[in-house]
PDB file of N, CA and C in Angstrom:
ATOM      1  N   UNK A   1       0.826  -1.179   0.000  1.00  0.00           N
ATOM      2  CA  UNK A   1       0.000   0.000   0.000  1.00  0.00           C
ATOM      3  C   UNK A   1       0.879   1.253   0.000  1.00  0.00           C
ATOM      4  N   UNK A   2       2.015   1.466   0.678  1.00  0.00           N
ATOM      5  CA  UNK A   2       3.228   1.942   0.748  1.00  0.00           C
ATOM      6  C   UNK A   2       3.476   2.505  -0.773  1.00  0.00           C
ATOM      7  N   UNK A   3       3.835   1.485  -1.728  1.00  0.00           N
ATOM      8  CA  UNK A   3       4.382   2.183  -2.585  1.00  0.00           C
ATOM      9  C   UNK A   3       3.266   2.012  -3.563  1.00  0.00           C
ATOM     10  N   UNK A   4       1.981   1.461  -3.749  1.00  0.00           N
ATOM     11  CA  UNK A   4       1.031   1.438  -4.871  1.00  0.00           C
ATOM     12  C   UNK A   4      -0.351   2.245  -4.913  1.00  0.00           C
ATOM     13  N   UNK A   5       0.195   2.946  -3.403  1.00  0.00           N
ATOM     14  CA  UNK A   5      -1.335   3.709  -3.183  1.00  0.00           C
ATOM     15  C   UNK A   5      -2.315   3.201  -3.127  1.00  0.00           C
ATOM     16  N   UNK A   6      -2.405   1.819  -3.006  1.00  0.00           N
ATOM     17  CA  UNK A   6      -3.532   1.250  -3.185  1.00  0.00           C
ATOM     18  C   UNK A   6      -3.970   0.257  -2.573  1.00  0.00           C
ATOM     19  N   UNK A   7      -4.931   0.355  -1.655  1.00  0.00           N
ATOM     20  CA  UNK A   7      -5.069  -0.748  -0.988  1.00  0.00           C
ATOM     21  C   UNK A   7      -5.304  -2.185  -1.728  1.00  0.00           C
ATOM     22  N   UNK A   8      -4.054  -3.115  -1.091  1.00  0.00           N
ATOM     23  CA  UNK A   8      -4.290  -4.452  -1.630  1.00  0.00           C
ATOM     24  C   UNK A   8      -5.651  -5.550  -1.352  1.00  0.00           C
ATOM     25  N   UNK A   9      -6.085  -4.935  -0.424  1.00  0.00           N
ATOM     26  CA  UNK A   9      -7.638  -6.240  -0.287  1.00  0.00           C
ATOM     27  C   UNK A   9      -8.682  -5.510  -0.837  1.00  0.00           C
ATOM     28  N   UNK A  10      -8.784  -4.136  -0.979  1.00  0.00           N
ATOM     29  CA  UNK A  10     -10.261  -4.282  -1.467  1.00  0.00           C
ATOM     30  C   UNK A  10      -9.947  -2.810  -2.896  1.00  0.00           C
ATOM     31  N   UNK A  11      -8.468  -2.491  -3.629  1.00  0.00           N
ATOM     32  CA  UNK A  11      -8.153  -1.949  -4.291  1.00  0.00           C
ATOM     33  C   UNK A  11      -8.556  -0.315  -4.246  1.00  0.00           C
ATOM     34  N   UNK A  12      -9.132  -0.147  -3.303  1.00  0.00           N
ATOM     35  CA  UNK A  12      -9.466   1.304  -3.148  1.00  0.00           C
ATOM     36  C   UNK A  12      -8.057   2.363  -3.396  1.00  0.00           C
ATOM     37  N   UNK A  13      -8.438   3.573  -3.781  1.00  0.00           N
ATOM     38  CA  UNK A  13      -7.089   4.539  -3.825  1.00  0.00           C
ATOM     39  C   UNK A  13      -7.474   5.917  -2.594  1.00  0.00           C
ATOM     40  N   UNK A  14      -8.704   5.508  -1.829  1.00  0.00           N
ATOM     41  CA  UNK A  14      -8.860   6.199  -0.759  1.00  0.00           C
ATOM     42  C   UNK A  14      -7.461   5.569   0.940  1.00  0.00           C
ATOM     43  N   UNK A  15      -6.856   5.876   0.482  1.00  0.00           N
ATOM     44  CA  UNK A  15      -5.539   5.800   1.424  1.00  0.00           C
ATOM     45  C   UNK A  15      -5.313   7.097   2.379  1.00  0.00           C
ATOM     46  N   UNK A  16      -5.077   6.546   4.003  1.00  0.00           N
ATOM     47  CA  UNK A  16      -4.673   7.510   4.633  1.00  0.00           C
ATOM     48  C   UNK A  16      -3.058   7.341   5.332  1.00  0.00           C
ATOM     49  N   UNK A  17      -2.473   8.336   5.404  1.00  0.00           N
ATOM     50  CA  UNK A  17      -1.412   8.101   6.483  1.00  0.00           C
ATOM     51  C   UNK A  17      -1.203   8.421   7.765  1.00  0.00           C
ATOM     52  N   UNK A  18      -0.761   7.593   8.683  1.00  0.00           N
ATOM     53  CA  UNK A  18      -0.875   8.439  10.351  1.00  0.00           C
ATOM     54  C   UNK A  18       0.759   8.064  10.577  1.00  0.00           C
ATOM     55  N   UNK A  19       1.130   9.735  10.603  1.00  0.00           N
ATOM     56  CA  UNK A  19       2.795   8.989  10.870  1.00  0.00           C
ATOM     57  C   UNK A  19       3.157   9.475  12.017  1.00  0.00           C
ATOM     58  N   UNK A  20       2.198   9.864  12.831  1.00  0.00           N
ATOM     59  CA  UNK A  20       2.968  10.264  14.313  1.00  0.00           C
ATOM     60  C   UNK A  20       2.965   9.157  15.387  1.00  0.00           C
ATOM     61  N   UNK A  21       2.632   8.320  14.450  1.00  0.00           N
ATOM     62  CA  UNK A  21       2.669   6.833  15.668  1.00  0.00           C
ATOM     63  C   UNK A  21       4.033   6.567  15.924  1.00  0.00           C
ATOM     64  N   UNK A  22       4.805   6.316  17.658  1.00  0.00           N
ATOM     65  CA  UNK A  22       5.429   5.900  17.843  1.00  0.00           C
ATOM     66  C   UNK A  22       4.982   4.397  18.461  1.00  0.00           C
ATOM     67  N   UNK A  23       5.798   3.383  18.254  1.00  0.00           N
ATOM     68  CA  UNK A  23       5.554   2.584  19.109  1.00  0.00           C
ATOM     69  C   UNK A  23       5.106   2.194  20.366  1.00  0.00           C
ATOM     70  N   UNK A  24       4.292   1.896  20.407  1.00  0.00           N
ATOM     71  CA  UNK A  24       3.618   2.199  21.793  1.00  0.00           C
ATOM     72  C   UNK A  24       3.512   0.563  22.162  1.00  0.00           C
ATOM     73  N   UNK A  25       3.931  -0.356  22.010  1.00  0.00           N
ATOM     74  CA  UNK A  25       3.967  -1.833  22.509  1.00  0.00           C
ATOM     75  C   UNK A  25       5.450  -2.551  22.658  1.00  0.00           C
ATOM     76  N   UNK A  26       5.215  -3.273  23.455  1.00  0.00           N
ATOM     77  CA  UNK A  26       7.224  -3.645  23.043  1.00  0.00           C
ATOM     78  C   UNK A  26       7.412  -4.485  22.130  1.00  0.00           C
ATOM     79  N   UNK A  27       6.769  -4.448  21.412  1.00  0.00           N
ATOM     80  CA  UNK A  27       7.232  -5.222  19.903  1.00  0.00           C
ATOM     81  C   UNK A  27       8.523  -3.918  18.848  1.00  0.00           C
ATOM     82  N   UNK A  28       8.004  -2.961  19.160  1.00  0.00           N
ATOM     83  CA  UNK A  28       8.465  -1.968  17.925  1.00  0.00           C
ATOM     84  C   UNK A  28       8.893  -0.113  19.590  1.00  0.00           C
ATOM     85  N   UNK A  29       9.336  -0.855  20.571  1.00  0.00           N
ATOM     86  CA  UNK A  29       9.295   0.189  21.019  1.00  0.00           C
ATOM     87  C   UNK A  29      10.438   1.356  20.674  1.00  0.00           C
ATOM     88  N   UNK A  30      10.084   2.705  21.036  1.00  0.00           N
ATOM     89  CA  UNK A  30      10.595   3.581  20.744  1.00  0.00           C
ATOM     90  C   UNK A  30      11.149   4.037  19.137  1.00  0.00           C
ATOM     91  N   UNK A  31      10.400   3.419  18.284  1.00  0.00           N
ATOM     92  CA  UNK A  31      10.760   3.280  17.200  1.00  0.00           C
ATOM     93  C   UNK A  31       9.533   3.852  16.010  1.00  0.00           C
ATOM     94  N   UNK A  32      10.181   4.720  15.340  1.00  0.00           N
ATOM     95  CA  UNK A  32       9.124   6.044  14.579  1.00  0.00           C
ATOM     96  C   UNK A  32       8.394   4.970  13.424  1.00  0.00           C
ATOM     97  N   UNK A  33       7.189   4.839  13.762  1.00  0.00           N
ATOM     98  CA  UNK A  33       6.750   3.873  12.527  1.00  0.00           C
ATOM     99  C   UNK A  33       5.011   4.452  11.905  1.00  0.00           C
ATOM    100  N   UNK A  34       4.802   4.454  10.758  1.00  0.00           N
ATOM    101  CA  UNK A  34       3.456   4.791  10.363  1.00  0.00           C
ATOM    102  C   UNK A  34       2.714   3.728   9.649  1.00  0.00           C
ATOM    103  N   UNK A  35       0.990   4.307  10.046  1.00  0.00           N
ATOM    104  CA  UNK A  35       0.434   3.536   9.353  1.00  0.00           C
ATOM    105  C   UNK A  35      -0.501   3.807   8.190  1.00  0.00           C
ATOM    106  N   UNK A  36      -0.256   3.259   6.854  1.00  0.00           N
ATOM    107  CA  UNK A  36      -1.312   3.405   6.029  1.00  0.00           C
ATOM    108  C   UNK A  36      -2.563   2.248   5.867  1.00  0.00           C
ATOM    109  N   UNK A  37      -3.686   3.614   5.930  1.00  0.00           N
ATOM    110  CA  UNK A  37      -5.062   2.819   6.338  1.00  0.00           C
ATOM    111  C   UNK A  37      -5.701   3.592   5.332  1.00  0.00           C
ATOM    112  N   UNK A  38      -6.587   2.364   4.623  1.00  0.00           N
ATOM    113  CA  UNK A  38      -8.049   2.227   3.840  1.00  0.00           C
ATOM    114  C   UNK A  38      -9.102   2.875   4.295  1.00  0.00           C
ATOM    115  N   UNK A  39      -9.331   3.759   3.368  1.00  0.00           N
ATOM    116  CA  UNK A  39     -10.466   4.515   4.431  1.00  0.00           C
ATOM    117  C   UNK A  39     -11.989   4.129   3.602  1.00  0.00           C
ATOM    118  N   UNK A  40     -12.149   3.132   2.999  1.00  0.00           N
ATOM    119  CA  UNK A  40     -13.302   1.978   2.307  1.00  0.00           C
ATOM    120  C   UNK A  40     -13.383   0.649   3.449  1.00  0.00           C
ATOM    121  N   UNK A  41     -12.302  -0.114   3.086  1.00  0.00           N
ATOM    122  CA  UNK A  41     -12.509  -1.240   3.918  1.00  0.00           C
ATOM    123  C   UNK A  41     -11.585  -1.436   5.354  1.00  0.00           C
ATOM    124  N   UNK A  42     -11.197  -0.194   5.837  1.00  0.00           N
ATOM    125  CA  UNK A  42     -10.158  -0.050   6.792  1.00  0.00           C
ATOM    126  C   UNK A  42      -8.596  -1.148   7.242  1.00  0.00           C
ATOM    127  N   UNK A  43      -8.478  -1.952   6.553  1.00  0.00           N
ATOM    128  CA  UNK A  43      -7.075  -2.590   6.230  1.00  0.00           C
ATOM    129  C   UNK A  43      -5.680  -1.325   6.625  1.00  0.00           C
ATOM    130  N   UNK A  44      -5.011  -1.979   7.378  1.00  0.00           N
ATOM    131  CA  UNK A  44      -3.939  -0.884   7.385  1.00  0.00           C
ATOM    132  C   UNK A  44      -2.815  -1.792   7.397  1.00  0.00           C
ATOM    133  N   UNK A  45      -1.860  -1.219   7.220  1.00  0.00           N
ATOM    134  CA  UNK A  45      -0.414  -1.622   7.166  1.00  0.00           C
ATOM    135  C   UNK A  45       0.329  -0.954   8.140  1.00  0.00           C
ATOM    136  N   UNK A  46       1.640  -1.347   8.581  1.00  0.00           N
ATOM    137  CA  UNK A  46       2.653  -0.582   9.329  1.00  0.00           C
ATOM    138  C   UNK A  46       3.681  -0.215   9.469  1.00  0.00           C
ATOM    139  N   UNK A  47       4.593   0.048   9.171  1.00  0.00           N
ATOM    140  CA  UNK A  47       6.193   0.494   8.902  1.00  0.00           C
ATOM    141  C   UNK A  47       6.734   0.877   9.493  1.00  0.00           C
ATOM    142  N   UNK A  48       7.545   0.540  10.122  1.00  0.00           N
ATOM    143  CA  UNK A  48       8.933   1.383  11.198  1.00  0.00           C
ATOM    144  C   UNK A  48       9.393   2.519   9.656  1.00  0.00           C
ATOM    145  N   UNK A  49      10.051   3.340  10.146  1.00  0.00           N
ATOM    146  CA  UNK A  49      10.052   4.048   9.085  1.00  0.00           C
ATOM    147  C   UNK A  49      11.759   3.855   8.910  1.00  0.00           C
ATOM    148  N   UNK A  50      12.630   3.818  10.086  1.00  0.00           N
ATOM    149  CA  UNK A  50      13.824   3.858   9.338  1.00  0.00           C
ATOM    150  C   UNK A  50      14.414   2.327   9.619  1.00  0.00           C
ATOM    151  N   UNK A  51      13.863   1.185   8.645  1.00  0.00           N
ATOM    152  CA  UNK A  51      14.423  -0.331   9.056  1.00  0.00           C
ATOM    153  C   UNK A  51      15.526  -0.646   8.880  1.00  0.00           C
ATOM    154  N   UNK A  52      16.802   0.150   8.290  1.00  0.00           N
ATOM    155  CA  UNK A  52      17.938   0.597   7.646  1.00  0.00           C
ATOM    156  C   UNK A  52      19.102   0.916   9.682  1.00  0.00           C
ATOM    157  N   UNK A  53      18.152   0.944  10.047  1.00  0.00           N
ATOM    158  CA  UNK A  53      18.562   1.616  11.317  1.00  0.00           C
ATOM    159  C   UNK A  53      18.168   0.997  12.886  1.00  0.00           C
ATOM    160  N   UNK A  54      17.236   0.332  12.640  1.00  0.00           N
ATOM    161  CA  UNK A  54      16.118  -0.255  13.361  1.00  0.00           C
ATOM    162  C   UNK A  54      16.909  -1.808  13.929  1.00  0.00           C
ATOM    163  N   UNK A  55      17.147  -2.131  15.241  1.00  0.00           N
ATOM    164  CA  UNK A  55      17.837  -3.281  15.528  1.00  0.00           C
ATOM    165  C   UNK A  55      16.854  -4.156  15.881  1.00  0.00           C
ATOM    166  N   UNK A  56      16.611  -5.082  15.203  1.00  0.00           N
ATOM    167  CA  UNK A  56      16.012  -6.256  14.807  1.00  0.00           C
ATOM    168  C   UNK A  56      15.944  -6.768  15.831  1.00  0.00           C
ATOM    169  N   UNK A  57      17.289  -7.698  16.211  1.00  0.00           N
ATOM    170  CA  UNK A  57      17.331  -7.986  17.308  1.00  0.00           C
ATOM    171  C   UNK A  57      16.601  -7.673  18.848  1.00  0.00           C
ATOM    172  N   UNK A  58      16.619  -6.476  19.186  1.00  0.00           N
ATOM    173  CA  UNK A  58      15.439  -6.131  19.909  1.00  0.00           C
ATOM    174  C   UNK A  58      14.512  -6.032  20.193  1.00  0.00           C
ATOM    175  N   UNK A  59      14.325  -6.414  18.849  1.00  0.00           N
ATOM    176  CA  UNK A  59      12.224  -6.153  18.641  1.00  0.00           C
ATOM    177  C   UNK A  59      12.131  -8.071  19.515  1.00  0.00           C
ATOM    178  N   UNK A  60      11.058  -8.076  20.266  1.00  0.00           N
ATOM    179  CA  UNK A  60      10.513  -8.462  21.398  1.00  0.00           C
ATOM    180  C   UNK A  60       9.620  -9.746  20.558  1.00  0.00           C
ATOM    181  N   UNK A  61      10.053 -11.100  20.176  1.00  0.00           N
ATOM    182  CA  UNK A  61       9.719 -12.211  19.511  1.00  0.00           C
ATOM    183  C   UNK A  61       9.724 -11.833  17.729  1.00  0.00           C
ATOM    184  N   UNK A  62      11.022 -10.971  17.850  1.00  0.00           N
ATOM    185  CA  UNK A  62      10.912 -11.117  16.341  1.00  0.00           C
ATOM    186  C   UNK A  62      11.944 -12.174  15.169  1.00  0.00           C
ATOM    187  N   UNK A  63      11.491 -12.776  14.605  1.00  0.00           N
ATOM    188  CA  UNK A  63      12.009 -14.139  13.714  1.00  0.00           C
ATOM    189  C   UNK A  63      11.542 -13.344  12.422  1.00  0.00           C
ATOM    190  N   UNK A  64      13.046 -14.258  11.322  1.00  0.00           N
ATOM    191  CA  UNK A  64      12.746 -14.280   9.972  1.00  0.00           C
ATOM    192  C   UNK A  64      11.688 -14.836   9.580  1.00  0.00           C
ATOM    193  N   UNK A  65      11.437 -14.291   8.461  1.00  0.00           N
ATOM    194  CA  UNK A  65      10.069 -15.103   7.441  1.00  0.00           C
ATOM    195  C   UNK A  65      10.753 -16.328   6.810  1.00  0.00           C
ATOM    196  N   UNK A  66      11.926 -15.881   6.318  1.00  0.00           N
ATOM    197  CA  UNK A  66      12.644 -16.339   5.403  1.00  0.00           C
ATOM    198  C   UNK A  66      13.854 -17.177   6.181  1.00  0.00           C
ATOM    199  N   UNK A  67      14.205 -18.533   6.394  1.00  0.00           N
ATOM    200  CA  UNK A  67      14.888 -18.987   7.703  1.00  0.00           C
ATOM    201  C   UNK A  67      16.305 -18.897   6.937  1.00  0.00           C
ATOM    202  N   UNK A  68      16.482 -18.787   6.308  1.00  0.00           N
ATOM    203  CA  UNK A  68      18.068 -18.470   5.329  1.00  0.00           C
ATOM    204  C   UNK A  68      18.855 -17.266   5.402  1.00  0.00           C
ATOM    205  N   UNK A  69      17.996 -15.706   6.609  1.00  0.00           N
ATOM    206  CA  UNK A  69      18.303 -14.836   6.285  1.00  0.00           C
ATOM    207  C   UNK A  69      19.475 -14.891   7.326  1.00  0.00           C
TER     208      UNK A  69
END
């Protein structure tokens, strides 16, 4: 949704962004992340914003998708 403007489940191009979300759970704490949300079928997505920077390791039960990485 990020980069196609477009929501992937129900294709709408009514997209919002909320980027003053900080982490507020200890999954992603202290860490600047936004969310884009569907404003048709409300689907949102979430992004740490700088993952380039962001220590993985810390994040609180976080595992690869991909077990090779």
């Amino acid at each position: 949704m990020r980069k196609s403007k477009q929501c992937p489940k129900c294709d709408s191009t009514r997209i919002g962004v909320y980027g003053k979300l900080y982490g507020c759970n200890s999954h992603v704490t202290n860490q600047p992340v936004e969310s884009w949300i569907c404003a048709d079928c409300g689907y949102y997505e979430t992004y740490v914003k700088s993952p380039n920077t962001t220590r993985l390791d810390m994040l609180l039960d976080f595992r690869w998708a991909n077990q090779g990485r």
